[in-house]
Protein backbone atom coordinates (compact mmCIF):
# COMPACT_ATOMS: atom_id res chain seq x y z
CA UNK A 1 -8.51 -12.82 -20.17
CA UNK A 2 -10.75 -11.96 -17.26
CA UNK A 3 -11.83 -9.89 -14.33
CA UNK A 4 -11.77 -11.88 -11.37
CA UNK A 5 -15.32 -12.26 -9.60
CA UNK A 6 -13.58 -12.09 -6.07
CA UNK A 7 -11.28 -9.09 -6.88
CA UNK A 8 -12.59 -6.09 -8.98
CA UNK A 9 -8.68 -4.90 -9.87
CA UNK A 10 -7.35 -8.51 -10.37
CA UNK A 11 -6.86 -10.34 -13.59
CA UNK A 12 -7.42 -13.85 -14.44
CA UNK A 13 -5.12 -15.43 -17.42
CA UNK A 14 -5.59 -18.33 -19.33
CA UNK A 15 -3.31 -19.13 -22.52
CA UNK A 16 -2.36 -22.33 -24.59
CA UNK A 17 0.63 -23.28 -24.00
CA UNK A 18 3.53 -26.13 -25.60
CA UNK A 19 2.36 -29.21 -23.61
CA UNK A 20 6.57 -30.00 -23.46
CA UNK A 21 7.48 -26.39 -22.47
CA UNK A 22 9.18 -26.34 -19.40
CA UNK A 23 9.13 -22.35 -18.43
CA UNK A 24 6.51 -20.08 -19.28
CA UNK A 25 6.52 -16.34 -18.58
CA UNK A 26 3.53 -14.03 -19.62
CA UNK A 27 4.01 -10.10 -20.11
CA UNK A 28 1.16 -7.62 -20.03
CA UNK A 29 0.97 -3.91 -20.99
CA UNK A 30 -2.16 -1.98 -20.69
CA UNK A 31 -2.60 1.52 -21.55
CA UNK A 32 -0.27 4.28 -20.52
CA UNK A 33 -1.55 5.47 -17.42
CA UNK A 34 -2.16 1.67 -15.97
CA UNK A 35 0.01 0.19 -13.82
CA UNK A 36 -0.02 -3.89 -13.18
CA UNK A 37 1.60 -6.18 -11.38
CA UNK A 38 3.63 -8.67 -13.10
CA UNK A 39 1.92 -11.89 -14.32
CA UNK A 40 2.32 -14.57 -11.64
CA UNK A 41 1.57 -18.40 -13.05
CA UNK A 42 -1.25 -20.44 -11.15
CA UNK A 43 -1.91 -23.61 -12.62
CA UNK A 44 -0.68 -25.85 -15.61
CA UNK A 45 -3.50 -28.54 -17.22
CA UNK A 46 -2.37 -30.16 -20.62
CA UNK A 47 -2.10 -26.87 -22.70
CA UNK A 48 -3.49 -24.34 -20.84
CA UNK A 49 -1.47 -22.30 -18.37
CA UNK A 50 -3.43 -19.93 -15.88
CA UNK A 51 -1.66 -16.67 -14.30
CA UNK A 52 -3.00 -13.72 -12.48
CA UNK A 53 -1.89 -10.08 -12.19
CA UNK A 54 -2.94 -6.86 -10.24
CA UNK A 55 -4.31 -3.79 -11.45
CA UNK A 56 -2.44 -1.34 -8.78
CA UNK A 57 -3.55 1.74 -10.56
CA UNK A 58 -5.63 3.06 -13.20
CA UNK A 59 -7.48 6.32 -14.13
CA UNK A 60 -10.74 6.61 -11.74
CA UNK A 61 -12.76 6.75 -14.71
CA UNK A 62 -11.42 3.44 -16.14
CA UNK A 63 -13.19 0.54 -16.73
CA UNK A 64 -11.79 -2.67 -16.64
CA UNK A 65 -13.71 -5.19 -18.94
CA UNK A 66 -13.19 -4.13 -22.27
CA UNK A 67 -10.12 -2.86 -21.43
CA UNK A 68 -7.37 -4.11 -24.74
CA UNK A 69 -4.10 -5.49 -23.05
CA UNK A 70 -1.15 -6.56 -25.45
CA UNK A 71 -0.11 -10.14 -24.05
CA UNK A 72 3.34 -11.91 -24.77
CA UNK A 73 3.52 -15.24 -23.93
CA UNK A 74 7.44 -16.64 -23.80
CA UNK A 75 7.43 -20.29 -23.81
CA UNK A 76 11.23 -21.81 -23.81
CA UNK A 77 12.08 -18.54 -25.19
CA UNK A 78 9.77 -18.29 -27.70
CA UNK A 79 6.85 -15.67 -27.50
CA UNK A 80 3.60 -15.24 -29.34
CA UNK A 81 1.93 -11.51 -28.76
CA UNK A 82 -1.66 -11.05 -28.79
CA UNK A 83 -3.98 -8.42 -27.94
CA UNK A 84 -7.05 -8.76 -26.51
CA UNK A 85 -9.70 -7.36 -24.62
CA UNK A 86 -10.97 -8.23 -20.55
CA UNK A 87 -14.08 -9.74 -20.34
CA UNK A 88 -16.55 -10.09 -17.94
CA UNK A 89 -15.53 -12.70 -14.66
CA UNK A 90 -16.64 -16.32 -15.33
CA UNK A 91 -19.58 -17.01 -13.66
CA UNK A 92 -18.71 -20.48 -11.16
C-alpha cells in the first residue's frame, strides 16, 4: 500500500491473491473523516493483484503516508482483512 508518485491523493494497491480466483474485490476504510473512492483493479501477474483508489477528501492537516487503512480482500467470496499503513511512493 502506496502513495502514488504521479498523484499526491491517489493510492496504489498491491495484494496476493489465489492464482485460480476468478473475481477479486478489495475494500478500504480509512479513518472517519476520510472519504475514498472505491478500489478499482489494475493489473493481475501470478499472485499479485494491483488496484488503485482516490482520496476525495481528508482533514487539511492529514497526512497520507503513514496513514493505517483496514483492507479486505474478497477473493471468490472469501476475504482476508488486514491493516496496514501507506508508505512512501515507489521510486521507478
Amino acid at each position: 500500500l502506496s502513495q502514488s508518485s504521479n498523484h499526491p491523493r491517489q493510492l496504489l494497491i498491491e495484494a496476493e491473491a489465489p492464482t485460480d480466483a476468478k473475481s477479486l474485490i478489495l475494500f478500504v476504510e480509512g479513518p472517519y473523516d476520510w472519504y475514498l473512492t472505491t478500489a478499482t483493479f489494475q493489473e493481475r501477474s501470478g499472485s499479485r493483484a494491483r488496484f488503485k483508489l482516490d482520496v476525495l477528501d481528508a482533514p487539511k492537516d492529514a497526512k497520507i503516508v503513514g496513514t493505517e487503512l483496514q483492507l479486505t480482500l474478497v477473493a471468490d467470496g472469501r476475504g482476508i482483512e488486514q491493516k496496514l499503513m501507506i508508505a512512501e511512493p515507489k521510486k521507478p
